[in-house]
C-alpha atoms as a PDB file:
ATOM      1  CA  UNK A   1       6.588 -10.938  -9.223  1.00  0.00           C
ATOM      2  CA  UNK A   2       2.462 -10.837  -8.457  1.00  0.00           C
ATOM      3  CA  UNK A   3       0.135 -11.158 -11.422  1.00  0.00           C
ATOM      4  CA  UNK A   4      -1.309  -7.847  -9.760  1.00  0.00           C
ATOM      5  CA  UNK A   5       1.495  -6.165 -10.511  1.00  0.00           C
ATOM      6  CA  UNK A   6       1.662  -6.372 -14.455  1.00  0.00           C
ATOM      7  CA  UNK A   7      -0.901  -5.820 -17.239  1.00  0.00           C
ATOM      8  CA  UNK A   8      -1.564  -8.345 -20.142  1.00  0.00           C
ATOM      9  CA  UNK A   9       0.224  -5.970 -22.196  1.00  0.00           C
ATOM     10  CA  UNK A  10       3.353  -5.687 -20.394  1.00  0.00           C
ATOM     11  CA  UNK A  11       3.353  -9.141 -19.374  1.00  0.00           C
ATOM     12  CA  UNK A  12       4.660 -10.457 -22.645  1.00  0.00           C
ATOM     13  CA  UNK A  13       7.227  -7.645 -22.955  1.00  0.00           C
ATOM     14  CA  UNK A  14      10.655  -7.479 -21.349  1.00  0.00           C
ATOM     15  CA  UNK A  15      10.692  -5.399 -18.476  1.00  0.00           C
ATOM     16  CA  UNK A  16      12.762  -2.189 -18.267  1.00  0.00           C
ATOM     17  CA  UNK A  17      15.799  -2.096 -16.692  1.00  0.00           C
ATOM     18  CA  UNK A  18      17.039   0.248 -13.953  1.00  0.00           C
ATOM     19  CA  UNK A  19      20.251   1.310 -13.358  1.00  0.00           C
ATOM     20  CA  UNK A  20      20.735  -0.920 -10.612  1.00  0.00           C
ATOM     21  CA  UNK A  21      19.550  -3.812 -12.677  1.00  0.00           C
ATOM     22  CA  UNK A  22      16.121  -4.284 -11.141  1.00  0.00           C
ATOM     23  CA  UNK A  23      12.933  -3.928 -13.221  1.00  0.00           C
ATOM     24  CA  UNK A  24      10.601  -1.110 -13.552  1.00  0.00           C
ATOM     25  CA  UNK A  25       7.737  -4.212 -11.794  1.00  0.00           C
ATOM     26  CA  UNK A  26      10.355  -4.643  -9.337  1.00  0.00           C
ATOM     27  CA  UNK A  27      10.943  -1.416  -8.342  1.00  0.00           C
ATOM     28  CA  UNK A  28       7.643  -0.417  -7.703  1.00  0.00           C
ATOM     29  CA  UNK A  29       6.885  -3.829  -5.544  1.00  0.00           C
ATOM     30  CA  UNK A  30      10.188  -2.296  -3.469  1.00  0.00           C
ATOM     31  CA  UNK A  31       8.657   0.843  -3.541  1.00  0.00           C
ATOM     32  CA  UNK A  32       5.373  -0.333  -2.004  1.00  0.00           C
ATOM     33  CA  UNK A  33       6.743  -2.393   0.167  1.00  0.00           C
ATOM     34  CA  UNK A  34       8.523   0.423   2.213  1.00  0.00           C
ATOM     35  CA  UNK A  35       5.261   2.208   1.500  1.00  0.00           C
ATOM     36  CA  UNK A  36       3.367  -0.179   3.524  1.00  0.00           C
ATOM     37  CA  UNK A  37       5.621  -0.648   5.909  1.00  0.00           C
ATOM     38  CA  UNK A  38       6.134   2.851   6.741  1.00  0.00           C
ATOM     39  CA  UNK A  39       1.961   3.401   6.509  1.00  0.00           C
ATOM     40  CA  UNK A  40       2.202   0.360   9.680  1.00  0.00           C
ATOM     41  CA  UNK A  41       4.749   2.497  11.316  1.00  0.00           C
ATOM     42  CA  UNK A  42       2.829   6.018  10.752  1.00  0.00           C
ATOM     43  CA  UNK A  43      -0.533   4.535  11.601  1.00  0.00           C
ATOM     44  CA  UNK A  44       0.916   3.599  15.214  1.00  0.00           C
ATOM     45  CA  UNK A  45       2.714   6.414  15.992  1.00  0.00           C
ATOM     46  CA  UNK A  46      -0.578   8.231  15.410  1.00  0.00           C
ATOM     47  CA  UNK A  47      -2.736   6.476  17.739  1.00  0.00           C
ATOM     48  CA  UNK A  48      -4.296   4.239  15.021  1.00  0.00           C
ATOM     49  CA  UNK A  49      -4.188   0.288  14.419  1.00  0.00           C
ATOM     50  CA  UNK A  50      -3.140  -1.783  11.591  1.00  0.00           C
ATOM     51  CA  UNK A  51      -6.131  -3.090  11.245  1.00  0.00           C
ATOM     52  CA  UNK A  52      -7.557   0.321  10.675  1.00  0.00           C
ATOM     53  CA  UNK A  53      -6.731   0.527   6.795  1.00  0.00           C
ATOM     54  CA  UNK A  54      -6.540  -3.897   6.443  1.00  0.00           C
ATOM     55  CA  UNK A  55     -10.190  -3.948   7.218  1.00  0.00           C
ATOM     56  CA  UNK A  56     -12.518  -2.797   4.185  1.00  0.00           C
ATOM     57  CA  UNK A  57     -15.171  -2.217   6.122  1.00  0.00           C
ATOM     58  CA  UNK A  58     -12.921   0.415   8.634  1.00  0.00           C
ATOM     59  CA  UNK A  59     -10.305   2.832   6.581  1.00  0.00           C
ATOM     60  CA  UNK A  60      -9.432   6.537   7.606  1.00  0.00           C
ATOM     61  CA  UNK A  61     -11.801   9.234   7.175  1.00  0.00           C
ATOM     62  CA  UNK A  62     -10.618  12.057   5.130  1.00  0.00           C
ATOM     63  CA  UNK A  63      -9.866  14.430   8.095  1.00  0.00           C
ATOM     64  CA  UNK A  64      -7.433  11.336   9.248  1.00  0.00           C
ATOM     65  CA  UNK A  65      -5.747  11.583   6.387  1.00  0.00           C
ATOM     66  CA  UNK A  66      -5.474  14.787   5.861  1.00  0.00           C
ATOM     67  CA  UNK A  67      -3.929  14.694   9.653  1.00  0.00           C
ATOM     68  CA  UNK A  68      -1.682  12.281   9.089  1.00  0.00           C
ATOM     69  CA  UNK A  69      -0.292  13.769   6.095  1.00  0.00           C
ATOM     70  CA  UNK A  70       0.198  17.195   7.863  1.00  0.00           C
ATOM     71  CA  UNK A  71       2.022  15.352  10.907  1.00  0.00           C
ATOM     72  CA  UNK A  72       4.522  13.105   8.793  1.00  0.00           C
ATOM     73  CA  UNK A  73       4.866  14.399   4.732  1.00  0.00           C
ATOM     74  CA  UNK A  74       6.125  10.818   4.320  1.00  0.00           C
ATOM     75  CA  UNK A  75       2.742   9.719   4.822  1.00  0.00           C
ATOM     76  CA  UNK A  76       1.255  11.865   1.668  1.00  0.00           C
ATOM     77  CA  UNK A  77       3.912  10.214  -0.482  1.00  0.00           C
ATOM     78  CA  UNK A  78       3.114   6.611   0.799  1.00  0.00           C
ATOM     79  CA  UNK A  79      -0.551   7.140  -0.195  1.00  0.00           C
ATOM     80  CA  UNK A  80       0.541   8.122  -3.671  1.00  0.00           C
ATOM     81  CA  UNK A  81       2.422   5.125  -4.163  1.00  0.00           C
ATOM     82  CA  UNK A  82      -0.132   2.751  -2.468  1.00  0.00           C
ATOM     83  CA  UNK A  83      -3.015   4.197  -4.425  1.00  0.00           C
ATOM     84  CA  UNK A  84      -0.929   3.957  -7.707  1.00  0.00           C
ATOM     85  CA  UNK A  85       0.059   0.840  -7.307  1.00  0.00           C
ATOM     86  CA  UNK A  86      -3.887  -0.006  -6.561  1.00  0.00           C
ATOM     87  CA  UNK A  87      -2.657  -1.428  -3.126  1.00  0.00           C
ATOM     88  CA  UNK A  88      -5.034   1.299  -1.482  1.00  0.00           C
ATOM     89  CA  UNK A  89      -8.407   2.623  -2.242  1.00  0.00           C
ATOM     90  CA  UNK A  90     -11.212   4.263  -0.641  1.00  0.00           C
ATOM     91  CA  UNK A  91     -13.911   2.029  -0.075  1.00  0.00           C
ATOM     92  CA  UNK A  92     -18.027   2.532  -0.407  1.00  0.00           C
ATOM     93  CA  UNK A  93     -17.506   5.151   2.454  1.00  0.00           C
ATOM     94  CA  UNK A  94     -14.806   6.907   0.989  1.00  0.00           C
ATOM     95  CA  UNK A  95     -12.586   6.103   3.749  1.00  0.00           C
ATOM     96  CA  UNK A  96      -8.831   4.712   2.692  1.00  0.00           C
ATOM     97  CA  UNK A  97      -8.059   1.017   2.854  1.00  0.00           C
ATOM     98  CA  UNK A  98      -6.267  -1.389   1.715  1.00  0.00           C
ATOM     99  CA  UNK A  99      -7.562  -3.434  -1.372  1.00  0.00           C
ATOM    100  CA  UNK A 100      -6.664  -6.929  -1.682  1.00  0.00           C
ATOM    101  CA  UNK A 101      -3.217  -6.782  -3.104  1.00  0.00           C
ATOM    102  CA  UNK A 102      -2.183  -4.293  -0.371  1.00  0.00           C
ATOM    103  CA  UNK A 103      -4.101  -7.120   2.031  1.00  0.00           C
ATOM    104  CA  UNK A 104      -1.987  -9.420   1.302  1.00  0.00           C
ATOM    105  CA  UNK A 105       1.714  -7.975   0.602  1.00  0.00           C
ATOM    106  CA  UNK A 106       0.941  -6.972   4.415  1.00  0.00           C
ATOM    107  CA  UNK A 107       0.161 -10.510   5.448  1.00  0.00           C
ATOM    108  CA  UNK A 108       2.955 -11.405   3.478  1.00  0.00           C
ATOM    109  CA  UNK A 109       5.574  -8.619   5.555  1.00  0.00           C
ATOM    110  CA  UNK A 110       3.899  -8.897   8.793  1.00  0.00           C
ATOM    111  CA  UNK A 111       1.903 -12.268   9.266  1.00  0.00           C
ATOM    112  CA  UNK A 112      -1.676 -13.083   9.673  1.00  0.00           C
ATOM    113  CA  UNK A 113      -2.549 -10.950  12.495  1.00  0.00           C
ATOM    114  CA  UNK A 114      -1.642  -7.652  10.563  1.00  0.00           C
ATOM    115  CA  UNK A 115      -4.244  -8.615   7.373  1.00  0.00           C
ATOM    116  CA  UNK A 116      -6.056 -11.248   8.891  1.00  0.00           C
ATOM    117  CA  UNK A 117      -8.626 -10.670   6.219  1.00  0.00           C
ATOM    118  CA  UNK A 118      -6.112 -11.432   3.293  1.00  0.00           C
END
C-alpha cells in the first residue's frame, strides 16, 4: 500500500476490515483506481486527452467539469473520490488535475505515456 495513502496516525494501527476481508486503505486504492480509470475513459469519450488532467500546468476549466459531470453522473462521483483521496486537485488556475499521487497510480495503470510527468 503507498505511503500516500495512510497518515502517521493510522499507520501504526491495524487497518479495518471489510466484509470482504480487504482494508479500509485498500479499498479506497480500489476505489481510485476504477476512479481513474474511468476519468481516462470519460475524458476520451468527451473529446479531451489524458494528458489534459496529468499535466499540472493544463487541467479542466470549471465549465469542463461541470460538462462532463452533466454528460456522464459517473464522472461527478469519480471527482469525489479522486479529490478525497488527494489524487486530484485544482491547481494555481483553479483548473482540475491530477496531483502527484494521482500522477503516478496512472503511470502505474497505463504506462509512461499516460503521466509522463510522474
Amino acid at each position: 500500500m503507498p505511503p500516500e495513502l495512510t497518515s502517521p496516525e493510522t499507520a501504526t494501527q491495524r487497518p479495518t476490515q471489510s466484509p470482504l476481508g480487504l482494508s479500509t486503505a485498500a479499498n479506497v486504492q480500489r476505489s481510485l483506481r476504477q476512479c481513474l480509470s474511468v476519468a481516462a475513459e470519460l475524458l476520451y469519450d468527451h473529446g479531451h486527452v489524458l494528458e489534459t488532467i496529468t499535466l499540472p500546468q493544463r487541467g479542466l476549466a470549471r465549465r469542463e467539469l461541470l460538462a462532463l459531470s452533466a454528460a456522464a453522473p459517473t464522472w461527478a462521483t469519480c471527482q469525489q473520490v479522486m479529490e478525497a483521496s488527494e489524487a486530484a486537485t485544482l491547481n494555481e488556475h483553479g483548473r482540475f488535475v491530477l496531483t502527484r499521487l494521482g500522477r503516478e497510480m496512472m503511470f502505474d495503470m497505463f504506462g509512461q505515456g499516460a503521466a509522463d510527468c510522474a
